[in-house]
N, C-alpha and C. Protein backbone atom coordinates (compact mmCIF):
# COMPACT_ATOMS: atom_id res chain seq x y z
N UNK A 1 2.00 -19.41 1.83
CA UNK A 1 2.51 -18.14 1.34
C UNK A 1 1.41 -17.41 0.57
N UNK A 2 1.44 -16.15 0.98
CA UNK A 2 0.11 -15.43 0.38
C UNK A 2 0.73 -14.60 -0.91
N UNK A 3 0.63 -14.87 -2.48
CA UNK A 3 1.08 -14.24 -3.19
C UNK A 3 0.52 -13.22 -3.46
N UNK A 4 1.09 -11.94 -3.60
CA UNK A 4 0.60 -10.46 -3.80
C UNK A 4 1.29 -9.92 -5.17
N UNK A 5 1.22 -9.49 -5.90
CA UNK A 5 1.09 -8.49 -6.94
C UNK A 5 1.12 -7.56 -7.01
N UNK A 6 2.02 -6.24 -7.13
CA UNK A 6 1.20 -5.10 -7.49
C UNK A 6 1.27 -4.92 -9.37
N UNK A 7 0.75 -3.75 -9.55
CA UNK A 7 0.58 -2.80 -10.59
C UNK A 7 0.39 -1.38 -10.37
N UNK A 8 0.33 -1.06 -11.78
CA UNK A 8 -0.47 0.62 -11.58
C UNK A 8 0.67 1.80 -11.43
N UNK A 9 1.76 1.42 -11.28
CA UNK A 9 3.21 2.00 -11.02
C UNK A 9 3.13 3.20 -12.58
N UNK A 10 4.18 4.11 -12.67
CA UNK A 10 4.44 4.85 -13.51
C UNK A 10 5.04 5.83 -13.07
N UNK A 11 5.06 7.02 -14.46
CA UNK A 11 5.70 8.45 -14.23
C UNK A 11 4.57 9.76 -14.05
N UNK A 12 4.35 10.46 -13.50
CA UNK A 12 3.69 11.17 -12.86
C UNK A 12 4.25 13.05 -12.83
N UNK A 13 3.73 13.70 -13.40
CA UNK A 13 4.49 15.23 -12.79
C UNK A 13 3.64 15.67 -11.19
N UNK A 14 4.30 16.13 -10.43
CA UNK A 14 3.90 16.60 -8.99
C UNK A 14 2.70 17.26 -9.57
N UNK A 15 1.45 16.51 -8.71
CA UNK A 15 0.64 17.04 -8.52
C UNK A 15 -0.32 16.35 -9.39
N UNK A 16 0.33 15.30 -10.10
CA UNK A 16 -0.69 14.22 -10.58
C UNK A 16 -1.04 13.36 -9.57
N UNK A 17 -1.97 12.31 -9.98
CA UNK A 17 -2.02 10.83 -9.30
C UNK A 17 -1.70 9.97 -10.16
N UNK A 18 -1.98 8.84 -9.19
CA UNK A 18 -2.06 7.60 -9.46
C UNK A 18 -2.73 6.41 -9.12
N UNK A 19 -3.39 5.37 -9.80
CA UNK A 19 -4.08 4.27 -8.76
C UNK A 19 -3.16 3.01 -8.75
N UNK A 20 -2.51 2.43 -7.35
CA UNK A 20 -2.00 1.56 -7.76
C UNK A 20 -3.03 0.04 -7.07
N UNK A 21 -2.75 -0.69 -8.03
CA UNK A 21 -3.74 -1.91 -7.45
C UNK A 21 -2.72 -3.41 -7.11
N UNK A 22 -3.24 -3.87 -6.24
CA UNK A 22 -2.64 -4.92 -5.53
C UNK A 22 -3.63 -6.00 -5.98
N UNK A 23 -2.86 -7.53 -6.81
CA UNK A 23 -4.08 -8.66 -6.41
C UNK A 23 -3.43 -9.89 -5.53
N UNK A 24 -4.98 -10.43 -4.62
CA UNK A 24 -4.08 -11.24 -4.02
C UNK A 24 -4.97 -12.26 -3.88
N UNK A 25 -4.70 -13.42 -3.41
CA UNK A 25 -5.47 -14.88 -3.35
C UNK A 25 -6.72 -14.53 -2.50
N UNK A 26 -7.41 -15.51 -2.37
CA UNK A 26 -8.77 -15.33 -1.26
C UNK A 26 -8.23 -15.84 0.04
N UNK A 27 -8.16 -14.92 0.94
CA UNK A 27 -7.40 -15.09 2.03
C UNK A 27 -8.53 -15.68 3.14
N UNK A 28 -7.29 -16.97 3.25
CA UNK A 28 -8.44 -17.93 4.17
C UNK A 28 -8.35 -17.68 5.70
N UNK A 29 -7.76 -16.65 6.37
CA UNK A 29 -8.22 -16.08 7.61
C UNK A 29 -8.71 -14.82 7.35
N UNK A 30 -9.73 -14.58 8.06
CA UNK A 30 -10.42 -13.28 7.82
C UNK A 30 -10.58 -11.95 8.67
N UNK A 31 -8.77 -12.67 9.90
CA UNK A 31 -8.58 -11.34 10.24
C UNK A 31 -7.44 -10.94 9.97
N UNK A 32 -7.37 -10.19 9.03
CA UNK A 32 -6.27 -9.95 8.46
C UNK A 32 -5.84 -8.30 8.36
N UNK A 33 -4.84 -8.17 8.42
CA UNK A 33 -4.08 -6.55 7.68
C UNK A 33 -3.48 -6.53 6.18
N UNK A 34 -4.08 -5.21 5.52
CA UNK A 34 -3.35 -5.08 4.50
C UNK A 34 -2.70 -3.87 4.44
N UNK A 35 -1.23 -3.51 3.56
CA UNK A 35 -0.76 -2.14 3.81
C UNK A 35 -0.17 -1.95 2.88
N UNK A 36 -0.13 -0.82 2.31
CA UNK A 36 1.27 -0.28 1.27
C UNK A 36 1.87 0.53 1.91
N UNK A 37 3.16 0.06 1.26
CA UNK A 37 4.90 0.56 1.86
C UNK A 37 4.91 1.18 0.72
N UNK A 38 6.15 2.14 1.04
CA UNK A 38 7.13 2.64 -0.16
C UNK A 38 8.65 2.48 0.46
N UNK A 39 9.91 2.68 -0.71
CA UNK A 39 11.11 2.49 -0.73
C UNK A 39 11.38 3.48 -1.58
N UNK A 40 12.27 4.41 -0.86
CA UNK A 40 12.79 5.19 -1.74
C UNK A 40 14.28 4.45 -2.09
N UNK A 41 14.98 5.10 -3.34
CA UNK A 41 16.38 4.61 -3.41
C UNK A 41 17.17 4.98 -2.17
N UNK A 42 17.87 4.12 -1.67
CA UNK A 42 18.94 4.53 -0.28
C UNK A 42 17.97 4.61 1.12
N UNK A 43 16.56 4.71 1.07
CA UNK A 43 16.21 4.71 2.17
C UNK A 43 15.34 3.32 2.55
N UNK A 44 14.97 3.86 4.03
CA UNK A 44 14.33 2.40 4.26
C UNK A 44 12.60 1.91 4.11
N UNK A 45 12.15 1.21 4.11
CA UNK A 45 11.02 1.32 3.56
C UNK A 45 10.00 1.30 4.70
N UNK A 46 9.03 2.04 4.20
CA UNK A 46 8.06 2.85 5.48
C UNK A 46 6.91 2.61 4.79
N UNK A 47 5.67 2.34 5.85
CA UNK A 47 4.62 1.77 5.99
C UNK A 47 4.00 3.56 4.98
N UNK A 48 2.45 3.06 4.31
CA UNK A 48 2.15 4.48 3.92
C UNK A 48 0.57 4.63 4.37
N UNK A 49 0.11 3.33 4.43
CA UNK A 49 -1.86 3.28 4.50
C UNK A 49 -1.66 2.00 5.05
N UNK A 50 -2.98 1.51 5.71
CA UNK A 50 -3.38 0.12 6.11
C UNK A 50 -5.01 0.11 5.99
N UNK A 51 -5.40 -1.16 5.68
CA UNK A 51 -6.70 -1.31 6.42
C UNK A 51 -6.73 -3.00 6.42
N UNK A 52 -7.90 -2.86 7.45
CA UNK A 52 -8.15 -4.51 7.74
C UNK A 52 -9.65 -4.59 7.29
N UNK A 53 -9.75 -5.93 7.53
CA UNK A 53 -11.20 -6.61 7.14
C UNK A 53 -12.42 -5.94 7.49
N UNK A 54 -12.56 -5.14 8.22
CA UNK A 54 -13.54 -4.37 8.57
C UNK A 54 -13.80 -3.03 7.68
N UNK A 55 -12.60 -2.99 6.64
CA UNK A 55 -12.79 -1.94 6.16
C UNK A 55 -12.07 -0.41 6.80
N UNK A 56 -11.56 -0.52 7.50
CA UNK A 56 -10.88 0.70 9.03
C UNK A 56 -10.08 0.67 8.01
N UNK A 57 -9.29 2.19 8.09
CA UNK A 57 -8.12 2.37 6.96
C UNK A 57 -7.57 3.36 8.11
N UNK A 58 -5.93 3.04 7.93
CA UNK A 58 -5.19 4.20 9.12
C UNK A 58 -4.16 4.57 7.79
N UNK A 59 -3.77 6.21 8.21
CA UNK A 59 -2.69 6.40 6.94
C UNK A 59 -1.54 6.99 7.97
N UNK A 60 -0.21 7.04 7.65
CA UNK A 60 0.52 7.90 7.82
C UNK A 60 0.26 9.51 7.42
N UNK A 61 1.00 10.34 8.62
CA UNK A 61 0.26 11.86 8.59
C UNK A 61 0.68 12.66 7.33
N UNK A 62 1.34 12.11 6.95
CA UNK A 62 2.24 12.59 5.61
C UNK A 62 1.23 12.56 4.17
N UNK A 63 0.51 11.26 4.31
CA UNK A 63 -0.46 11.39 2.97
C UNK A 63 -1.99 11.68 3.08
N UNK A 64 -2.40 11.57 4.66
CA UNK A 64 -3.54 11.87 4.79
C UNK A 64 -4.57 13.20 4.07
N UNK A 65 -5.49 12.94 3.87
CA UNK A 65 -6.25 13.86 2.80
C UNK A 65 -6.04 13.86 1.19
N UNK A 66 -4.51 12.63 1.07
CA UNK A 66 -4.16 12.73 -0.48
C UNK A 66 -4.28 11.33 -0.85
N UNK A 67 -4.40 10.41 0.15
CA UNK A 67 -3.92 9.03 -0.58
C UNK A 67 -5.08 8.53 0.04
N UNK A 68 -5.71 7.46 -0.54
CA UNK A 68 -7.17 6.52 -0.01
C UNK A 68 -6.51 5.06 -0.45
N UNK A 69 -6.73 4.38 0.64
CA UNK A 69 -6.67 2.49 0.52
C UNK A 69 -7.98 2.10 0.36
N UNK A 70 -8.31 1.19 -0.06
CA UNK A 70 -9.27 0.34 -0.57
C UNK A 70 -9.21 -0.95 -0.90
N UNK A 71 -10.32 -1.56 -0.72
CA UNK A 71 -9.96 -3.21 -1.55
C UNK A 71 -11.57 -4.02 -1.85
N UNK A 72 -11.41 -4.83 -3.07
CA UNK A 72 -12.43 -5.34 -3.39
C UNK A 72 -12.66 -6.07 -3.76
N UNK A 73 -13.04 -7.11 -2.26
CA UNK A 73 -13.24 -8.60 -1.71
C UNK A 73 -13.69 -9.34 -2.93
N UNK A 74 -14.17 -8.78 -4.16
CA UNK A 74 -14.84 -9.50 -5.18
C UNK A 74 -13.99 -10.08 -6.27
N UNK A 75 -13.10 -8.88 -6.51
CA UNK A 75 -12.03 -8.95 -7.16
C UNK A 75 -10.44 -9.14 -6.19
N UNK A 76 -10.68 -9.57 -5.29
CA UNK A 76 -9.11 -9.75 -4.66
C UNK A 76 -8.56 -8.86 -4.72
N UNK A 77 -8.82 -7.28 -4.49
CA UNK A 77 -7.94 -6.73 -4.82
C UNK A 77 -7.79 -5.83 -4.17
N UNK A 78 -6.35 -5.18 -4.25
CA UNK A 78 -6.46 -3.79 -2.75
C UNK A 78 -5.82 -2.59 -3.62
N UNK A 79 -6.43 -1.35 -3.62
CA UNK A 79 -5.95 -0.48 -4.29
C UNK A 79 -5.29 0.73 -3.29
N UNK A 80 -4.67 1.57 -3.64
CA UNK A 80 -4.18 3.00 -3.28
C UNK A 80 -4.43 4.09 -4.84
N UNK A 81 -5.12 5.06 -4.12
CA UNK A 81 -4.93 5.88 -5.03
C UNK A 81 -4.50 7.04 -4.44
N UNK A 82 -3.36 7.71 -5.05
CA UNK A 82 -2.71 8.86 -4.71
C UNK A 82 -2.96 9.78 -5.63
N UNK A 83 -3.34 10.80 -4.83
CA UNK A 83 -3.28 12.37 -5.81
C UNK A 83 -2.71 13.31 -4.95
N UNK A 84 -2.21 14.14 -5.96
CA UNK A 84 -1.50 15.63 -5.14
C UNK A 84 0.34 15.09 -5.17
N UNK A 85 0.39 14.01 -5.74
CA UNK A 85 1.86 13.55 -5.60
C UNK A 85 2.76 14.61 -5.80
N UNK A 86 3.93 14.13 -4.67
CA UNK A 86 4.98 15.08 -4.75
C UNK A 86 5.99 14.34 -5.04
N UNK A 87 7.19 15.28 -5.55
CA UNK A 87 8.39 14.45 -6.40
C UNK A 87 9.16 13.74 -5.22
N UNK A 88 8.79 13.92 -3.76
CA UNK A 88 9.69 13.51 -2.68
C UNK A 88 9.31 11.99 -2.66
N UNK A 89 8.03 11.83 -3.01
CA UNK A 89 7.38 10.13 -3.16
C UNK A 89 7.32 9.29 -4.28
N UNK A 90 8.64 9.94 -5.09
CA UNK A 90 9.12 8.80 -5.62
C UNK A 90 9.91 7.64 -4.66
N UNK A 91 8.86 6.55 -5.01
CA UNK A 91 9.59 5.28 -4.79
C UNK A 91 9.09 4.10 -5.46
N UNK A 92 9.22 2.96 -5.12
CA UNK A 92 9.28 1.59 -5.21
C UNK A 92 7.93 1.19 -4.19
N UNK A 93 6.47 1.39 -4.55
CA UNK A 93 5.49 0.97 -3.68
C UNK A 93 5.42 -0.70 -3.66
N UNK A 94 4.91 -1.72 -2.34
CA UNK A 94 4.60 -2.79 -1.99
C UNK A 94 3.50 -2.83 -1.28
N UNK A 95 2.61 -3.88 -1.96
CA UNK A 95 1.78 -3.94 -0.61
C UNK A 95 2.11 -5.49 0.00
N UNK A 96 1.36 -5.37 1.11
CA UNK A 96 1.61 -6.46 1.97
C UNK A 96 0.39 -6.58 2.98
N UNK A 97 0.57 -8.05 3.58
CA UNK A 97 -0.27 -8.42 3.95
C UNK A 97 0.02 -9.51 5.32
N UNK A 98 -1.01 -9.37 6.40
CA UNK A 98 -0.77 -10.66 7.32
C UNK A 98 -1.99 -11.09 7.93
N UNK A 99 -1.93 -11.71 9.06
CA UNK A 99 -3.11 -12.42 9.68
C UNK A 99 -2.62 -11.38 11.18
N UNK A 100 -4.03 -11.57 11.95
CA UNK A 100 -3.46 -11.75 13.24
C UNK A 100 -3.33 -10.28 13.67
N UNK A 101 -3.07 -9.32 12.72
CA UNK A 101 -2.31 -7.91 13.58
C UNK A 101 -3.12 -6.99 13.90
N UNK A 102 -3.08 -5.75 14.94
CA UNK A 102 -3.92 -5.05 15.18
C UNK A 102 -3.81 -4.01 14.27
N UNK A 103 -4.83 -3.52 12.82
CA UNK A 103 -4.24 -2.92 11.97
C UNK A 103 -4.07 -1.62 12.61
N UNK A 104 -4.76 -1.03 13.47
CA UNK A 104 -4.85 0.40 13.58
C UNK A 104 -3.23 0.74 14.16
N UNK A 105 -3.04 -0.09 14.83
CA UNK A 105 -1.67 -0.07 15.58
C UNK A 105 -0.44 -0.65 14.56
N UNK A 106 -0.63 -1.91 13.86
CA UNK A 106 0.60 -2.29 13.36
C UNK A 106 0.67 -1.64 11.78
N UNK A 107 -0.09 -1.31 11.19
CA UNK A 107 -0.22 -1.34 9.44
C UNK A 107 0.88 -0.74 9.34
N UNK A 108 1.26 -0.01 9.79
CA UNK A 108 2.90 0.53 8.92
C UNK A 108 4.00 -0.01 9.60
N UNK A 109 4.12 -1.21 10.01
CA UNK A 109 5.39 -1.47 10.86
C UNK A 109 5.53 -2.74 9.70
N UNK A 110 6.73 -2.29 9.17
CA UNK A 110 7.58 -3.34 8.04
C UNK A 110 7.37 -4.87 8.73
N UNK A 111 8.06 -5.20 10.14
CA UNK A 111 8.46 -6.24 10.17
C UNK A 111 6.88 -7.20 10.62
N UNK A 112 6.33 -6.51 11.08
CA UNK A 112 4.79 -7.55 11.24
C UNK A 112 4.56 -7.99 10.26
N UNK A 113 4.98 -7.72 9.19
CA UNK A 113 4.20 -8.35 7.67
C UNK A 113 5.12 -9.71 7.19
N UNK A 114 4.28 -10.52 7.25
CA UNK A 114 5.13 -11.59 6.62
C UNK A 114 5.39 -11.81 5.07
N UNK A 115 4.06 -11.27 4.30
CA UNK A 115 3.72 -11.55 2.90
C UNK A 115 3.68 -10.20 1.86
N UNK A 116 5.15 -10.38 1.28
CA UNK A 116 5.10 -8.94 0.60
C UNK A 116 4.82 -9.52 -1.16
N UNK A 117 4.36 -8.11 -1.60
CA UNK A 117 4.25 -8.08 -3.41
C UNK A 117 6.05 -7.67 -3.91
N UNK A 118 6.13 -7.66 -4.93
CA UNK A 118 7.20 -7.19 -5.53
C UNK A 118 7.67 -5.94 -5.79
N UNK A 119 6.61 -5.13 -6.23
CA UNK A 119 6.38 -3.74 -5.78
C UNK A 119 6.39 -3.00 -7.15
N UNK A 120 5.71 -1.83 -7.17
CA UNK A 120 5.83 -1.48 -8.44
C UNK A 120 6.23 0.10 -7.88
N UNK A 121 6.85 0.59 -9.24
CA UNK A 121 7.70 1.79 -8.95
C UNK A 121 7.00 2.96 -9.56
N UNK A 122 7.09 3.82 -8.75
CA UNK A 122 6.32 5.61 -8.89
C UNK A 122 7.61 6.41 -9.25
N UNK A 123 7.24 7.35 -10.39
CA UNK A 123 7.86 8.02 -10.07
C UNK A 123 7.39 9.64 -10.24
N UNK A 124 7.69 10.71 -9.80
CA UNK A 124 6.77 11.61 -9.81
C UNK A 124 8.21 13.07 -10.20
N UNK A 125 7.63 13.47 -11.27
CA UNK A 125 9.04 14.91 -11.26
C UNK A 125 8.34 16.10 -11.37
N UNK A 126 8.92 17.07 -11.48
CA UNK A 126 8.82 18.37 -10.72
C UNK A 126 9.06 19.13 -11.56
């Protein structure tokens, strides 16, 4: 079981950011996907960024130009930073993680991921 973490969660007015950071063990396959989800209340939870070991980052069209994934192999750690937030993206962010997947294709598909964080919560008002 790959334990994940997040942080970095808070309150935000539209049009702030935020960095949220993920830590996670030293992952002993090295082809791997990483991704942050969000959950809004009542809805279902949707993939938001990915990248894999190569560094390749794919986003959903919704945050592109506002949100950057990152991670740093030194520190275990995978970040998102969002700016330009809008009050519609309040949610409950997770990241997650697997072996094996094609990130460009799978990073936002919930059920490929076997290994989720707990998630930390955004909230952004208007």
């Amino acid at each position: 079981q790959v334990q994940l973490v997040e942080s970095g969660g808070g309150s935000v007015q539209a049009g702030g950011s935020l960095r949220l950071s993920c830590a996670y063990p030293t992952l002993t396959n090295s082809n791997y996907c990483m991704g942050w989800f969000r959950q809004a209340a009542g809805k279902g939870r949707e993939g938001v960024a990915g990248i894999d070991r190569h560094g390749r980052t794919e986003y959903i069209d919704s945050v592109k130009g506002r949100f950057s994934i990152s991670q740093d192999n030194t520190k275990n750690t995978l970040y998102l930073q969002m700016n330009s937030l809008e009050p519609e993206e309040t949610a409950k962010y997770y990241c997650a993680a697997d072996y094996g997947l094609d990130c460009s294709v799978q990073y936002w598909r919930v059920a490929d991921y076997q290994h989720w964080g707990k998630g930390t919560r955004v909230t952004v008002s208007s």
